[in-house]
N, C-alpha and C. Protein backbone atom coordinates (compact mmCIF):
# COMPACT_ATOMS: atom_id res chain seq x y z
N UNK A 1 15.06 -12.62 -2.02
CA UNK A 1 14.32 -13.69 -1.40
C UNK A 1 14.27 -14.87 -2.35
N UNK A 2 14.24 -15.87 -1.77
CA UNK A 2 14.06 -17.40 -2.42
C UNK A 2 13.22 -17.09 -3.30
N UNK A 3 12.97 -18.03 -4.18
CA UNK A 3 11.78 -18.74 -4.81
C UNK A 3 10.90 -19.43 -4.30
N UNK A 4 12.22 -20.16 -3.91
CA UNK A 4 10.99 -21.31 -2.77
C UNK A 4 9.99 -20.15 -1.42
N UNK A 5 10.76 -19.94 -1.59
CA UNK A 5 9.85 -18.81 -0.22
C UNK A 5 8.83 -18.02 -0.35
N UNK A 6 8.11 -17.71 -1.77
CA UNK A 6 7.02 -17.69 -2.60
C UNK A 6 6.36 -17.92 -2.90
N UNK A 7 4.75 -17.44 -2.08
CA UNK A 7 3.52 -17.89 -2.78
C UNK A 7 2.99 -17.00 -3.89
N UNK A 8 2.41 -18.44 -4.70
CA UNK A 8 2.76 -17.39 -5.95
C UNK A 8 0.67 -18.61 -6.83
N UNK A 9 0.34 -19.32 -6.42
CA UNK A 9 -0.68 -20.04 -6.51
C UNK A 9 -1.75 -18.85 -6.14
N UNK A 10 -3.05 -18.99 -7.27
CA UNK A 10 -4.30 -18.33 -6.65
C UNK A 10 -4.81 -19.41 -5.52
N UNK A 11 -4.95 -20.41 -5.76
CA UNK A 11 -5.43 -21.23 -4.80
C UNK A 11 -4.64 -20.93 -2.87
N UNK A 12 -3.65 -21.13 -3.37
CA UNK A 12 -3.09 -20.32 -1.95
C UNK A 12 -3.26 -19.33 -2.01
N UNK A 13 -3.41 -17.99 -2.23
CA UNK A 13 -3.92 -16.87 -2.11
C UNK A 13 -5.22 -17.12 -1.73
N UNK A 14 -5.96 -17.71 -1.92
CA UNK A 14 -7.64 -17.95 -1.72
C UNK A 14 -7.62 -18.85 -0.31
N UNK A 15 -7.20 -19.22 -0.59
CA UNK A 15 -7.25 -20.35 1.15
C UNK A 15 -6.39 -19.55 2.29
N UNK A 16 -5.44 -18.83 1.94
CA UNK A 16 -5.09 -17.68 3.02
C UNK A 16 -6.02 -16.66 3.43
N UNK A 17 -6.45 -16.34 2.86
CA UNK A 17 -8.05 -14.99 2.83
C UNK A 17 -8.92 -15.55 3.35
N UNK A 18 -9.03 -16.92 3.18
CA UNK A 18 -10.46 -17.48 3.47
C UNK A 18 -10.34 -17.96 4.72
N UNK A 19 -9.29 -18.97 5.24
CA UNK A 19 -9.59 -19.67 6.39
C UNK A 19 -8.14 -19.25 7.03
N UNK A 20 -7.26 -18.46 6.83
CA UNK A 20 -6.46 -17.57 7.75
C UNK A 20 -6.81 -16.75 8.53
N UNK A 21 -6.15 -15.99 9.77
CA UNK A 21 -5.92 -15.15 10.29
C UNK A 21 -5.29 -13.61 10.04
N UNK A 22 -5.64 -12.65 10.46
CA UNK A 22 -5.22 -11.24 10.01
C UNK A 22 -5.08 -10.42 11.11
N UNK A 23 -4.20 -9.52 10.66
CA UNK A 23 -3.48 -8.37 11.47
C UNK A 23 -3.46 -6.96 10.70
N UNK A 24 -3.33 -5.86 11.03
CA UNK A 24 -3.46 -4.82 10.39
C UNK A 24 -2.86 -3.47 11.04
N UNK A 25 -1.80 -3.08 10.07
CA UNK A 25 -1.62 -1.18 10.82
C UNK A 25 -2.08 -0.60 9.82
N UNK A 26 -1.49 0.85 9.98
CA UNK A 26 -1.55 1.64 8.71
C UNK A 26 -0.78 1.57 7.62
N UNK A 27 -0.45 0.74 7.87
CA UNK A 27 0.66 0.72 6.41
C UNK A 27 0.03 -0.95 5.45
N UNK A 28 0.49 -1.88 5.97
CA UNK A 28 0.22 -3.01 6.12
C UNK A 28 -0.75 -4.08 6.39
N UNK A 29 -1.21 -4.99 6.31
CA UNK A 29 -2.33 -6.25 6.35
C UNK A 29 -1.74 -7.12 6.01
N UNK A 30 -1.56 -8.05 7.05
CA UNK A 30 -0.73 -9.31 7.22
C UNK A 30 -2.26 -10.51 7.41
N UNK A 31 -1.94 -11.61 6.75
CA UNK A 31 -3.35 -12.38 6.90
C UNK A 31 -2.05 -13.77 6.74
N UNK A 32 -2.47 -14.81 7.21
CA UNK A 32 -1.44 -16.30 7.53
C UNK A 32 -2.00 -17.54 8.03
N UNK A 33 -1.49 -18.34 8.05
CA UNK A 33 -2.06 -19.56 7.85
C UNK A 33 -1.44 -20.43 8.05
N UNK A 34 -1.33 -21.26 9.07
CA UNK A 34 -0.11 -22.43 9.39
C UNK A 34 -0.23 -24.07 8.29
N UNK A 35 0.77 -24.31 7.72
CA UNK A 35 0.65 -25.21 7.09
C UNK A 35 2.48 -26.09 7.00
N UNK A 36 1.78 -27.27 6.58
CA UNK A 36 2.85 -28.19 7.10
C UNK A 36 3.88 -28.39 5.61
N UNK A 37 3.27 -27.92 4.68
CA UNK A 37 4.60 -27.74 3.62
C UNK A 37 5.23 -26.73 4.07
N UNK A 38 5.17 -25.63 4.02
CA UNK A 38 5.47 -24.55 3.65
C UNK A 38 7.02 -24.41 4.73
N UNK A 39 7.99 -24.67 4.10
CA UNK A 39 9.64 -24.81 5.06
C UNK A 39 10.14 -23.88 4.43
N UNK A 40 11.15 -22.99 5.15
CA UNK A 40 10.49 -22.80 6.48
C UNK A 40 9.13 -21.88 6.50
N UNK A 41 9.09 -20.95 5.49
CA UNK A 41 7.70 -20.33 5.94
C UNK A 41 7.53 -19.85 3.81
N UNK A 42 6.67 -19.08 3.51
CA UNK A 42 6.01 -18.83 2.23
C UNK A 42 5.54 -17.38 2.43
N UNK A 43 5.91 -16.45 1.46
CA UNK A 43 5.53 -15.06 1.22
C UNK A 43 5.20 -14.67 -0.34
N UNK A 44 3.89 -14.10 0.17
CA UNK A 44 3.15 -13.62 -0.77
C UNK A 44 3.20 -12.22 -0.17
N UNK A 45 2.88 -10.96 -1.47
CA UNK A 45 3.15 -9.62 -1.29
C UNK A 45 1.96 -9.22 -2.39
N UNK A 46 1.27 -8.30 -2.32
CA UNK A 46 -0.33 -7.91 -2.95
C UNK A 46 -0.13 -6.72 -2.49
N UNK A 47 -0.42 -5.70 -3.87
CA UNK A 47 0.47 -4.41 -3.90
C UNK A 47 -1.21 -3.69 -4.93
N UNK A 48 -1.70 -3.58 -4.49
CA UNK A 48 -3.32 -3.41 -5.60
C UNK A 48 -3.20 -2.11 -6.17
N UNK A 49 -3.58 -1.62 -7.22
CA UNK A 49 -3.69 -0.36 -8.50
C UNK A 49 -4.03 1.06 -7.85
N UNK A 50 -4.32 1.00 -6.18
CA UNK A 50 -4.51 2.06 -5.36
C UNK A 50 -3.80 2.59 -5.23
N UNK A 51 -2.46 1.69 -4.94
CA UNK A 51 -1.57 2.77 -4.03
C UNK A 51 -0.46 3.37 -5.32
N UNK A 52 -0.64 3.01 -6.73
CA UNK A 52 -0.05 3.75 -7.51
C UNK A 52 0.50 2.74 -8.88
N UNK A 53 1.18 3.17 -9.52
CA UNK A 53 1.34 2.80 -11.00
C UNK A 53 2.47 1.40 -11.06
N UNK A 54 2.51 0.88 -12.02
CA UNK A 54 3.18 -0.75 -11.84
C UNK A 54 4.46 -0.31 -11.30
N UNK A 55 5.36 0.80 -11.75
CA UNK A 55 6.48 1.45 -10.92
C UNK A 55 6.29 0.80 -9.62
N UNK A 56 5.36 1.98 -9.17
CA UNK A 56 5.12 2.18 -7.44
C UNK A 56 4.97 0.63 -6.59
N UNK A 57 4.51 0.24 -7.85
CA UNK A 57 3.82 -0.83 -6.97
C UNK A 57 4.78 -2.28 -6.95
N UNK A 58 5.51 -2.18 -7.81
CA UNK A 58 6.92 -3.65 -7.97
C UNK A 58 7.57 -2.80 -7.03
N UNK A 59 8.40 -1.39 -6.83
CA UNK A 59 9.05 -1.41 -5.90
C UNK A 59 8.34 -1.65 -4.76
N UNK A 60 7.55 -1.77 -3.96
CA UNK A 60 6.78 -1.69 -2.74
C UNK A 60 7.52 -2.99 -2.64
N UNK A 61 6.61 -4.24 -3.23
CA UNK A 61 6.85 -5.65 -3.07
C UNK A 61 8.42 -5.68 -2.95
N UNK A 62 9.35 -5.42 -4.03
CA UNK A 62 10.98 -5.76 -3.87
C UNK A 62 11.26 -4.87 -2.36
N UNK A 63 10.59 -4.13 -1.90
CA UNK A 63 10.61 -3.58 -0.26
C UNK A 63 10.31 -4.64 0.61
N UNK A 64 9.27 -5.03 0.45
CA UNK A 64 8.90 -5.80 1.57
C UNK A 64 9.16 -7.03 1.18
N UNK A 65 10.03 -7.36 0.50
CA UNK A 65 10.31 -8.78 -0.36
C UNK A 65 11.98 -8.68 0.73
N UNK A 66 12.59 -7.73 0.69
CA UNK A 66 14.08 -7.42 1.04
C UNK A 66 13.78 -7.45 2.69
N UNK A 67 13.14 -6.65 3.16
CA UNK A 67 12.51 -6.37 4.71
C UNK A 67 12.48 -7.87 5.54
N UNK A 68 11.39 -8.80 4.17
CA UNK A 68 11.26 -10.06 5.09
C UNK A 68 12.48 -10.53 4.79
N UNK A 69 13.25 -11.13 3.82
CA UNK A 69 14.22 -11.89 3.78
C UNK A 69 15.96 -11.68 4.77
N UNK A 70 15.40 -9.98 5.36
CA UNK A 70 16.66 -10.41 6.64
C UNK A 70 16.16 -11.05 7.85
N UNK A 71 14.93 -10.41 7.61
CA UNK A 71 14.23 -11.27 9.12
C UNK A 71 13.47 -12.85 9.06
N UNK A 72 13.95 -13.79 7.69
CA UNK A 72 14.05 -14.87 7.61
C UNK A 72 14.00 -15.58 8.72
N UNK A 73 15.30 -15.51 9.61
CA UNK A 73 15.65 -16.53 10.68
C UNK A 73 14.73 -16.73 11.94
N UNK A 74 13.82 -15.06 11.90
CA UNK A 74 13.07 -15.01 13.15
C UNK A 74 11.96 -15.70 13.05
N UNK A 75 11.39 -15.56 11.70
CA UNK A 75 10.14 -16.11 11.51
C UNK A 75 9.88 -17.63 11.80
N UNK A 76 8.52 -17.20 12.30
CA UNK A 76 7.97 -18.84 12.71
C UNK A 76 7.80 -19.93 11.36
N UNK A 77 8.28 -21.10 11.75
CA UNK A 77 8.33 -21.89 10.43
C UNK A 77 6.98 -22.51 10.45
N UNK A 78 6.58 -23.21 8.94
CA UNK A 78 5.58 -23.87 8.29
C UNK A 78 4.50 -23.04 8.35
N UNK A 79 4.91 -21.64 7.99
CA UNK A 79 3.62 -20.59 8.17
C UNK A 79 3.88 -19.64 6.59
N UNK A 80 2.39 -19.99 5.74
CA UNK A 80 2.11 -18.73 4.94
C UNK A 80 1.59 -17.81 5.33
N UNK A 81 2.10 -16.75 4.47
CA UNK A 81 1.90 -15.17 4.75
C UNK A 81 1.24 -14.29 3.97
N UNK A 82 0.39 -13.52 3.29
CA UNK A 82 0.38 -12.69 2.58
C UNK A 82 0.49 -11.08 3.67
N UNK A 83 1.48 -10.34 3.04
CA UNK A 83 1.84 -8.91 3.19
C UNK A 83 0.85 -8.05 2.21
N UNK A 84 -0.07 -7.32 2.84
CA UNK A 84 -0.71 -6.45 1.85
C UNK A 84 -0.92 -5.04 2.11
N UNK A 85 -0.19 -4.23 1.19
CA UNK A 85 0.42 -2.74 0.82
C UNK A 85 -0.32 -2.23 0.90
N UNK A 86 -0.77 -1.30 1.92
CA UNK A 86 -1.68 -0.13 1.67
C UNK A 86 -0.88 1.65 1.35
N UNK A 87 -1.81 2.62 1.06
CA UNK A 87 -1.61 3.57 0.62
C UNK A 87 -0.53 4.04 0.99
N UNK A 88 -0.37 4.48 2.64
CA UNK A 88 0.21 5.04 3.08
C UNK A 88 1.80 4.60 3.29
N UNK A 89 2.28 3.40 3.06
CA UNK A 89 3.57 2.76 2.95
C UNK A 89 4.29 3.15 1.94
N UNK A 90 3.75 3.55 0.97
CA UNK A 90 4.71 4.29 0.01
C UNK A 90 5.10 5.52 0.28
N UNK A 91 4.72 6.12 1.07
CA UNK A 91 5.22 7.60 1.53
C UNK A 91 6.80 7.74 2.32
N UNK A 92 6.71 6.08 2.84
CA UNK A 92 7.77 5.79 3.69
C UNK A 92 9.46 5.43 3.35
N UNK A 93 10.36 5.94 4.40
CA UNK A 93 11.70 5.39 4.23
C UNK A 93 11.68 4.13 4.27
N UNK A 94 12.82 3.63 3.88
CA UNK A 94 12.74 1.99 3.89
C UNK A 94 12.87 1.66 5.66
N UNK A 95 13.62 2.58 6.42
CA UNK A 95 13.61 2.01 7.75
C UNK A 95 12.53 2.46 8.52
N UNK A 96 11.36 3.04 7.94
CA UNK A 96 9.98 3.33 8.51
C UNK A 96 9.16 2.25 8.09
N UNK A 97 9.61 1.72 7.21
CA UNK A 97 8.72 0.75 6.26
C UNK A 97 9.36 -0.60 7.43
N UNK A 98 10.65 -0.65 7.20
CA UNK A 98 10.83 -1.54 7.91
C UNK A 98 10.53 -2.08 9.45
N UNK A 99 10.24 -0.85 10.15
CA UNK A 99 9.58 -0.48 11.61
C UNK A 99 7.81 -1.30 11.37
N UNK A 100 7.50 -0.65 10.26
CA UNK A 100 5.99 -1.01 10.26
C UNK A 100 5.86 -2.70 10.10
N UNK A 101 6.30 -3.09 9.20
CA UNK A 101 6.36 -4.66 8.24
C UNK A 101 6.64 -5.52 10.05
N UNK A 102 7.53 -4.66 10.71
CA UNK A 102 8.23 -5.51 12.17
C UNK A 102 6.92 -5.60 12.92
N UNK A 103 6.30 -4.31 13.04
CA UNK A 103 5.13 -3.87 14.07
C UNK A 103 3.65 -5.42 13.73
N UNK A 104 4.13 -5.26 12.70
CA UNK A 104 2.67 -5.93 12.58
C UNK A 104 3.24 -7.32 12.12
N UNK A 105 4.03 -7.69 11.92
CA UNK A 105 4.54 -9.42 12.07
C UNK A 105 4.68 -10.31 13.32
N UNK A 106 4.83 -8.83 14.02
CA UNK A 106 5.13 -9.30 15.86
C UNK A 106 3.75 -8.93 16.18
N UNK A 107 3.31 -8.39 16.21
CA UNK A 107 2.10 -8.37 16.90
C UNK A 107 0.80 -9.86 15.78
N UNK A 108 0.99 -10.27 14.90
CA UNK A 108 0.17 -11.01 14.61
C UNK A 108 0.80 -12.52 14.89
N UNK A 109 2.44 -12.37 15.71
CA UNK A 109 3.09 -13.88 16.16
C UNK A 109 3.40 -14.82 15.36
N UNK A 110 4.06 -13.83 14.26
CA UNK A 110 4.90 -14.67 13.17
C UNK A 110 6.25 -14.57 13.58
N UNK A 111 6.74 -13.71 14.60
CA UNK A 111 8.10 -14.33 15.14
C UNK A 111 8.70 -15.21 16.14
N UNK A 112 9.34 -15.52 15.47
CA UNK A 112 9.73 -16.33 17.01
C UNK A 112 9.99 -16.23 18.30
N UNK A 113 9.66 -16.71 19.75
CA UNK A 113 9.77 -16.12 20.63
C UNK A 113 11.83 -15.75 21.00
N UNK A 114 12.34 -14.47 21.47
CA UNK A 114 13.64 -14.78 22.19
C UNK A 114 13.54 -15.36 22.81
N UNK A 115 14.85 -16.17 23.17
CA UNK A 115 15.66 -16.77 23.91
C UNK A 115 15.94 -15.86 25.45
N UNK A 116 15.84 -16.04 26.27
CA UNK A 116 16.46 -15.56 27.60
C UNK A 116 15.45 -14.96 27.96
């Protein structure tokens, strides 16, 4: 994934939590925020000391860091994101992981609508 495509500011982290929107499965907590920099869209990934050791927890993010960056094109633009890792996502294949990260991006209408 980009750089540019990276929120990586506490201040954006704090203004996403605070005056964003949220979604939630079992795996996942998606919280977002429409804003007019952010081209085409900004990902943040928050991986907390619960779900296991700095190991566990950088691969999670380079998971869901890889997950979003094929589904780049779908996503709705000028929208930040934070992705946040819960317990049970580490148990998962990457194409279970990837099922979940889908489940709850579409259901909180960070994709774009199809065509036809």
């Amino acid at each position: 994934m980009r750089r540019s495509l990276r929120l990586r500011n506490r201040e954006d982290f704090s203004r996403i939590y605070r005056k964003g929107k949220s979604f939630a499965n079992g795996q996942f907590v998606v919280y977002w925020s429409k804003q007019r920099i952010a081209e085409p869209f900004r990902l943040g990934v928050s991986a907390s000391k619960k779900i296991g050791n700095a190991v566990v927890r950088n691969r999670m993010r380079r998971m869901v860091k890889e997950i979003v960056r094929h589904q780049e094109h779908r996503i709705v633009p000028h929208t930040d994101f934070i992705l946040i890792v819960r317990k049970p996502a580490t148990a998962m294949k990457m194409k279970e992981m990837e099922k979940s990260v889908h489940h709850v991006l579409k259901k909180a209408g960070l994709f774009k609508p199809l065509k036809g």
